[in-house]
Protein backbone atom coordinates (compact mmCIF):
# COMPACT_ATOMS: atom_id res chain seq x y z
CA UNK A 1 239.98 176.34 130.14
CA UNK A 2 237.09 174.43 129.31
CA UNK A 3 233.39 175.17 131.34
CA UNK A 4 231.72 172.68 133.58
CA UNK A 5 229.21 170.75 131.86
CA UNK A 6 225.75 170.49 133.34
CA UNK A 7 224.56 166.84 132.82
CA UNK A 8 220.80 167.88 133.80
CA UNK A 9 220.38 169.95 130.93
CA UNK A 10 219.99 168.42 127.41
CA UNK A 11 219.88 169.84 124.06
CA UNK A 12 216.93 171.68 122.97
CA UNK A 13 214.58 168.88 121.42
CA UNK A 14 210.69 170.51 120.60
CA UNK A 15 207.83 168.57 122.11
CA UNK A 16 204.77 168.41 120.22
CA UNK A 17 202.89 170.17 122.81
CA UNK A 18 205.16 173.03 122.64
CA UNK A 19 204.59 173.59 119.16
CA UNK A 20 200.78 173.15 119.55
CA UNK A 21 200.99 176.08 122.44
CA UNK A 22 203.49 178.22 120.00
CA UNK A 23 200.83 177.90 117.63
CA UNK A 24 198.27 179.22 119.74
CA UNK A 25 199.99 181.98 121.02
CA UNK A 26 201.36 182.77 117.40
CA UNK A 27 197.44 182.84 115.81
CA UNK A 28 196.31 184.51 118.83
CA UNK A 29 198.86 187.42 118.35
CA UNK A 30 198.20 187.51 114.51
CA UNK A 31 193.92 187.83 115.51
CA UNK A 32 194.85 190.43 118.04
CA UNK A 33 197.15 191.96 115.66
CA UNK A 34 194.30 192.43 112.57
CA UNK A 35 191.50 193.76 115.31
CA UNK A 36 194.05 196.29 116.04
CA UNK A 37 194.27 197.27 112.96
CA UNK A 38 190.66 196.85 112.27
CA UNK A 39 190.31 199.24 114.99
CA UNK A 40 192.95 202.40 113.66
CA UNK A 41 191.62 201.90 110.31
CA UNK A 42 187.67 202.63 111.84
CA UNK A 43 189.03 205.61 113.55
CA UNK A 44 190.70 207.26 110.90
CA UNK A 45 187.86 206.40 108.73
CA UNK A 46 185.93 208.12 111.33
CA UNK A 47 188.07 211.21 111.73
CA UNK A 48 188.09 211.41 107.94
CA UNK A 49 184.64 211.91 107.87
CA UNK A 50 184.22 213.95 110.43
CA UNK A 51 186.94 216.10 108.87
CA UNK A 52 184.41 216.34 106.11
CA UNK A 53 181.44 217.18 107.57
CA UNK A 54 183.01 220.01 108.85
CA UNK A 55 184.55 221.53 105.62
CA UNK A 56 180.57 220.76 104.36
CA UNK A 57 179.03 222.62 107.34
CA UNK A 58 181.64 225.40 106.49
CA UNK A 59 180.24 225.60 103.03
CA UNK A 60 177.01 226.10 103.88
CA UNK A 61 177.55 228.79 106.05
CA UNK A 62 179.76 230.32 103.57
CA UNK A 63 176.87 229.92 101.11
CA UNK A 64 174.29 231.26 103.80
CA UNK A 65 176.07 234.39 104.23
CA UNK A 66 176.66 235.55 100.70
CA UNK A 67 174.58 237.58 98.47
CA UNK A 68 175.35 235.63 95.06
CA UNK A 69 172.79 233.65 93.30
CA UNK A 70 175.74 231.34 91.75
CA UNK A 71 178.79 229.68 93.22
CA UNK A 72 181.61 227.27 92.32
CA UNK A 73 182.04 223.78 93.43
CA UNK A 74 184.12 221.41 92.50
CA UNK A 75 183.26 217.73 92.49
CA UNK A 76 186.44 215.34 92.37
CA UNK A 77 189.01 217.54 89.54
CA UNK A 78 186.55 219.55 87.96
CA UNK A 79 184.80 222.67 88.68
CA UNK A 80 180.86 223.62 88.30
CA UNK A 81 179.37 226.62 88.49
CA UNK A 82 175.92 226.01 89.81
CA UNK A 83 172.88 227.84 91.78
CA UNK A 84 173.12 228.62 95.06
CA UNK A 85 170.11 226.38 96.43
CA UNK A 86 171.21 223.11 94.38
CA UNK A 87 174.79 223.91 95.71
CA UNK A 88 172.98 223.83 99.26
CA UNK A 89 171.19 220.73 98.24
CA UNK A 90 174.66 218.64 96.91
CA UNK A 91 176.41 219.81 100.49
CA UNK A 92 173.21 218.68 102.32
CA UNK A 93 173.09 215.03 100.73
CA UNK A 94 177.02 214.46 100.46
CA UNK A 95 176.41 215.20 104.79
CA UNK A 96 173.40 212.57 104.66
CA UNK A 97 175.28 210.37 102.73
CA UNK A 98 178.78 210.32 104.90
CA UNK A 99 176.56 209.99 107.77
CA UNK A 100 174.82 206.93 106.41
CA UNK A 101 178.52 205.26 105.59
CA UNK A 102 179.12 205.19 109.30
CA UNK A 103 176.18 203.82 110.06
C-alpha cells in the first residue's frame, strides 16, 4: 500500500533568505540569551553582597554590645586578634567598600 503523492509539495531546498532570517533569529536568541545571564549574574552578585553587609552590620553590633577591649577576626583563612575600635574600623570600610562595588 503505497501513499498518495502530493505533486505541490517539493523537497525541502533552503532559500538564501531563509538562512539570512535563521540567522537573525539565531543571534538574536544568543544576545537575549547573554543579557539574561548578564542579568542573574547582577542579582546574585547583588544578593551576595547584601548577604554581607548584613553579617558586617551583625558584627558591629556584636562588637557594640560587649565589654572586651580585644576581639578575633578573621580575614580570608587566618585569624587576628585585634582592638576593638580598629576591628570597628575594618567592618566599617569592608561596608564602604562593598557598597562602592555596586556602584
Amino acid at each position: 500500500m503505497s501513499l498518495p503523492q502530493n505533486p505541490t509539495v517539493g523537497p525541502a531546498v533552503p532559500s538564501k533568505s531563509l538562512g539570512r532570517e535563521t540567522d537573525k533569529i539565531v543571534t538574536y536568541l544568543t544576545d537575549l540569551e547573554q543579557a539574561a545571564e548578564d542579568i542573574l549574574t547582577d542579582r546574585q552578585t547583588i544578593i551576595d553582597y547584601d548577604r554581607k553587609r548584613n553579617a558586617n552590620r551583625e558584627a558591629l553590633r556584636h562588637l557594640k554590645k560587649t565589654d572586651d577591649k580585644k576581639t578575633w577576626m578573621a580575614m580570608g583563612n587566618t585569624f587576628f586578634k585585634l582592638e576593638k575600635p580598629t576591628a570597628e574600623d575594618l567592618i566599617k570600610r569592608g561596608n564602604e567598600l562593598g557598597h562602592l562595588e555596586l556602584l
